[in-house]
Each structure stands twice: as structure tokens, then as C-alpha cells.
Protein backbone atom coordinates (compact mmCIF):
# COMPACT_ATOMS: atom_id res chain seq x y z
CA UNK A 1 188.00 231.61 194.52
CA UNK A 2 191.52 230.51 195.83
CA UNK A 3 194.31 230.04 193.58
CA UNK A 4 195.71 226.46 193.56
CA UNK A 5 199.04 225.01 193.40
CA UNK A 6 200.74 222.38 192.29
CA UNK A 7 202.18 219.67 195.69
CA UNK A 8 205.07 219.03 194.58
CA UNK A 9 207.00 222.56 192.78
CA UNK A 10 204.52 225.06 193.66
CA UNK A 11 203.50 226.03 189.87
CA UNK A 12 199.84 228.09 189.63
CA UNK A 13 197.56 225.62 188.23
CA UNK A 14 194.71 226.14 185.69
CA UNK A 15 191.22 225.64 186.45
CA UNK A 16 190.75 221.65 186.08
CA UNK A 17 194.03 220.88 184.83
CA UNK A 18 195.14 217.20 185.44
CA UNK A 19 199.03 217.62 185.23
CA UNK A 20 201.00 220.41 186.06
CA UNK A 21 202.09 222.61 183.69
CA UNK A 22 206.02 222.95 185.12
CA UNK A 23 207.07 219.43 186.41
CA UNK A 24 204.21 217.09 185.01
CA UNK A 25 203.02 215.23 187.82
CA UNK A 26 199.45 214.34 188.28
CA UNK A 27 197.64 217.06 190.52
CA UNK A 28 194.45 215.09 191.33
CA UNK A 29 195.13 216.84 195.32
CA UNK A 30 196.29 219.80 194.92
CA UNK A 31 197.29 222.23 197.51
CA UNK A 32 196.35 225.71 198.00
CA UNK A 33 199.36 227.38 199.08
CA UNK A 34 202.80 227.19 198.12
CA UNK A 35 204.97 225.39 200.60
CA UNK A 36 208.53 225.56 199.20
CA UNK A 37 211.21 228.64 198.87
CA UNK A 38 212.25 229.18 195.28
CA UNK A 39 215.29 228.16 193.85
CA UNK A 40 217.63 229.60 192.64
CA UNK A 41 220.14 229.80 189.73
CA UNK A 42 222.77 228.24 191.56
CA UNK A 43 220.83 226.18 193.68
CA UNK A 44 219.98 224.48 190.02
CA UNK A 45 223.68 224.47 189.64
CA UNK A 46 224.49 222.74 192.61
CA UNK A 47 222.05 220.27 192.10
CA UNK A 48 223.30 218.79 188.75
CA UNK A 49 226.93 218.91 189.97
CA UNK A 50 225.95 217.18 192.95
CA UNK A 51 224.34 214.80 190.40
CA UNK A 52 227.74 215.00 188.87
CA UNK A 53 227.75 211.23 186.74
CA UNK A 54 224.68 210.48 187.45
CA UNK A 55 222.80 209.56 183.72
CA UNK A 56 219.88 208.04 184.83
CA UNK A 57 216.27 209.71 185.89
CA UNK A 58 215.03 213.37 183.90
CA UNK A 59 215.44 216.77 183.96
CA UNK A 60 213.07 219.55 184.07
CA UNK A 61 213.51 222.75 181.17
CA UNK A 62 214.27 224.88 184.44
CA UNK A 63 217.07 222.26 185.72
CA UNK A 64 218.36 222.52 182.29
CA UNK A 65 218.20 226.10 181.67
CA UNK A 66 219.45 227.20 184.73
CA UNK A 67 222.07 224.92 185.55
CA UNK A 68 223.67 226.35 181.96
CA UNK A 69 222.99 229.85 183.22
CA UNK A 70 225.12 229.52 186.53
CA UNK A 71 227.38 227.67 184.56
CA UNK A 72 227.36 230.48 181.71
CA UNK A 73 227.81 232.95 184.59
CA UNK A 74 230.15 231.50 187.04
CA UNK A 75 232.63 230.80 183.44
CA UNK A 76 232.12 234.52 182.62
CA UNK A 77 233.41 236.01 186.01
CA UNK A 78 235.75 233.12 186.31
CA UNK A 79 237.27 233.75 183.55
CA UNK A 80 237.43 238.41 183.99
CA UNK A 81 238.61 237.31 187.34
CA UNK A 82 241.29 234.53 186.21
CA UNK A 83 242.78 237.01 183.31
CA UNK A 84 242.90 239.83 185.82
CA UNK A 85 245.11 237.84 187.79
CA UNK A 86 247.10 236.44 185.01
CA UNK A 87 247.62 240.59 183.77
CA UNK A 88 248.97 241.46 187.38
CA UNK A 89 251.11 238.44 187.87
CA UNK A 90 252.48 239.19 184.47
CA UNK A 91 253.08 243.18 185.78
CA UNK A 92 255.30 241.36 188.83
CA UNK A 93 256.91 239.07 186.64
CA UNK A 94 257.41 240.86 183.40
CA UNK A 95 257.38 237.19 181.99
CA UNK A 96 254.33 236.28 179.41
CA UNK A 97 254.64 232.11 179.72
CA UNK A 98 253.38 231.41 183.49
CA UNK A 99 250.66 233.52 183.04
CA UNK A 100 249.37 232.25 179.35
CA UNK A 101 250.26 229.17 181.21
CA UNK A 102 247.92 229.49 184.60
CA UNK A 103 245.27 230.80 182.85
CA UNK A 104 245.15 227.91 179.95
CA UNK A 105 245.62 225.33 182.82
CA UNK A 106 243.04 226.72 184.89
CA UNK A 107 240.21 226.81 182.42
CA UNK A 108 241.14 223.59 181.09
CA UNK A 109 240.76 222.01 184.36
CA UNK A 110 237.56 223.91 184.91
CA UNK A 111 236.22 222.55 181.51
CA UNK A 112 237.52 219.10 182.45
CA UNK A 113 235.51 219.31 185.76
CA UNK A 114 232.29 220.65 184.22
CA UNK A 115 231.81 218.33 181.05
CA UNK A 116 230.76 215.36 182.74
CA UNK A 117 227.55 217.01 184.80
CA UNK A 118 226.72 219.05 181.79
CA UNK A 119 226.59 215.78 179.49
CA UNK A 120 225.06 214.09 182.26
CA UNK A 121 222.21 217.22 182.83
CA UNK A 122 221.54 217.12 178.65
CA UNK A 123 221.28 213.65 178.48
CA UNK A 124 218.54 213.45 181.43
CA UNK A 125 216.97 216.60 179.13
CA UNK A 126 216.40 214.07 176.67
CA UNK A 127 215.28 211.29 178.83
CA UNK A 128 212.54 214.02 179.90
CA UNK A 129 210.96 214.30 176.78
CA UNK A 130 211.03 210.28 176.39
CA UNK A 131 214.24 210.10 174.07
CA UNK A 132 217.00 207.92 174.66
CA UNK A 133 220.61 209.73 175.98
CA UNK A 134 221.85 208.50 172.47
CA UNK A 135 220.16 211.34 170.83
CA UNK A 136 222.61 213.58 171.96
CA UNK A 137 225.45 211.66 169.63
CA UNK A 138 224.10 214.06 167.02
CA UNK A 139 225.75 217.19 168.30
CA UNK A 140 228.13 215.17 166.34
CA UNK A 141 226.81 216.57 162.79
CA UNK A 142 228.51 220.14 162.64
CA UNK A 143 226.19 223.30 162.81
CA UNK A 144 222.81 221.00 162.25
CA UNK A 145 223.32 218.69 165.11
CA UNK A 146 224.32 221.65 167.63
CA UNK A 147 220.80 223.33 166.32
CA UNK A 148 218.97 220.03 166.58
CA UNK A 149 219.96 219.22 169.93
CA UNK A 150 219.34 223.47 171.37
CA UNK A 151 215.52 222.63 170.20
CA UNK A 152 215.39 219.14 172.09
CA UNK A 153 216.69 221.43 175.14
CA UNK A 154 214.11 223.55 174.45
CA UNK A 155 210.99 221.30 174.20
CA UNK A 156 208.79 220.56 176.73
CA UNK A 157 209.16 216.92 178.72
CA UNK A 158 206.11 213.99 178.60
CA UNK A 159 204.13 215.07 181.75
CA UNK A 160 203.82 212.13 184.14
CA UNK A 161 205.43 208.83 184.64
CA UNK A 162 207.88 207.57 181.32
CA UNK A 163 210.16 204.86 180.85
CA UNK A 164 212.42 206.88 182.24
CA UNK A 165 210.96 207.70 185.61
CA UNK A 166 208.93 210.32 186.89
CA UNK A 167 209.52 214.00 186.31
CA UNK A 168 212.09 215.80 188.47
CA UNK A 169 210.74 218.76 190.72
């Protein structure tokens, strides 16, 4: 007996499921072998910056998760690389103020930059599970509202259609 796959992400399906298990749509035709590469981490990345304002629609637990990992990642080596550059320009200069300087400047723009498509990615997190972007104003309560909103990240979205459109990829 073949394996069957999901049309539209390419997710195994299990015998005489109706929705897939990964992006939700209906699989009433389901096809039998996968037809799309993978993506990858920063493939997911470049997608919601690409999406960079954009607060309508939903977003799968995999858009989510791995936009925040490339974004986790590329800050990490950003970041060894920046202050490696900030230590040698400091060696040249013998001078501690431009480099504190660059390297505050830099990540500040870089947070700038990246806080719009990461509110934008959470808030169509929420609209996948059928809750309105408004939820996310309770990040707001300290320590409680940060765990509140890491489990919302962390459930699974309504499968199928919602007032909020259909499920991405």
C-alpha cells in the first residue's frame, strides 16, 4: 500500500484522515508523491521578512518556529561577528567609544529592522489558531503574559478555512 501525501506541503497522511495534520487543508485528493523541495530555516526567514508589515492571513507552527530560529541564529553570529570587529577596531584605535558605539548602533538598527516582521509573524500565529492579533497585547503583563503568549505560539492552528483565511503552506 502506497504512502499518501498531503497536495499542498507534502506532510505523510494517516490512513483516512480528512485534514492534514501540518497545514490543515482538506485532503479529500490527495497525492501520492511529494512534489515540493523542503524548506528551509531561512527560507522560513525570508518568507516572513518578505511579508515584512503584512498583519493579515495565518501562520503555520513551522513558519513561526523557524522564522525565530533563523532569526535566533542569524542574531547569534551577528552579534560574535559584530563584537569581533568592534575588539579589533578597538586594537587599531586604542579608543573604547566608536566601538561601544558601532556595535550599540548596529544592533539597535538590526532590532529596529526585525520588530515589525516578528510582530507581524506572531500576530498571524494567533490569527492561525482563530484568535484575534489583540491577544498578543498581553505580553504586556510581565513574566505571565510572556508565558501565556510562548503557549499560544506553541498550539496547534484550526485546520481548514477560519475567519481569518485559509491555512498557510
Amino acid at each position: 500500500m502506497e504512502q499518501k501525501y498531503c497536495s499542498n506541503c507534502g506532510t505523510e497522511l494517516r490512513v483516512g484522515s480528512v485534514y492534514c495534520s501540518n497545514c490543515g487543508i482538506n485532503v479529500e485528493q490527495p497525492i501520492y508523491t511529494k512534489n515540493r523541495s523542503p524548506k528551509g530555516i531561512f527560507d522560513y526567514y525570508k518568507d516572513a521578512l518578505s511579508k515584512y508589515a503584512v498583519f493579515s492571513g495565518r501562520a503555520s507552527l513551522y513558519e513561526y518556529w523557524y522564522y525565530f530560529l533563523g532569526n535566533m541564529i542569524i542574531s547569534f553570529v551577528g552579534t560574535i561577528v559584530l563584537g569581533i570587529i568592534c575588539v579589533l577596531l578597538y586594537v587599531m584605535t586604542q579608543n573604547t567609544v566608536i566601538p561601544i558605539i558601532i556595535y550599540l548602533l548596529v544592533l539597535g538598527c538590526y532590532f529596529l529592522y526585525i520588530i515589525i516582521p516578528s510582530l507581524s509573524i506572531a500576530i498571524r500565529r494567533l490569527h492561525d489558531q482563530n484568535k484575534s492579533g489583540a491577544w498578543y497585547l498581553i505580553i504586556l503583563i510581565p513574566y505571565l503574559g510572556a508565558i501565556i503568549i510562548f503557549i499560544f505560539m506553541c498550539l496547534r492552528g484550526t485546520p481548514g478555512y477560519n475567519q481569518y483565511g485559509n491555512p498557510s503552506e
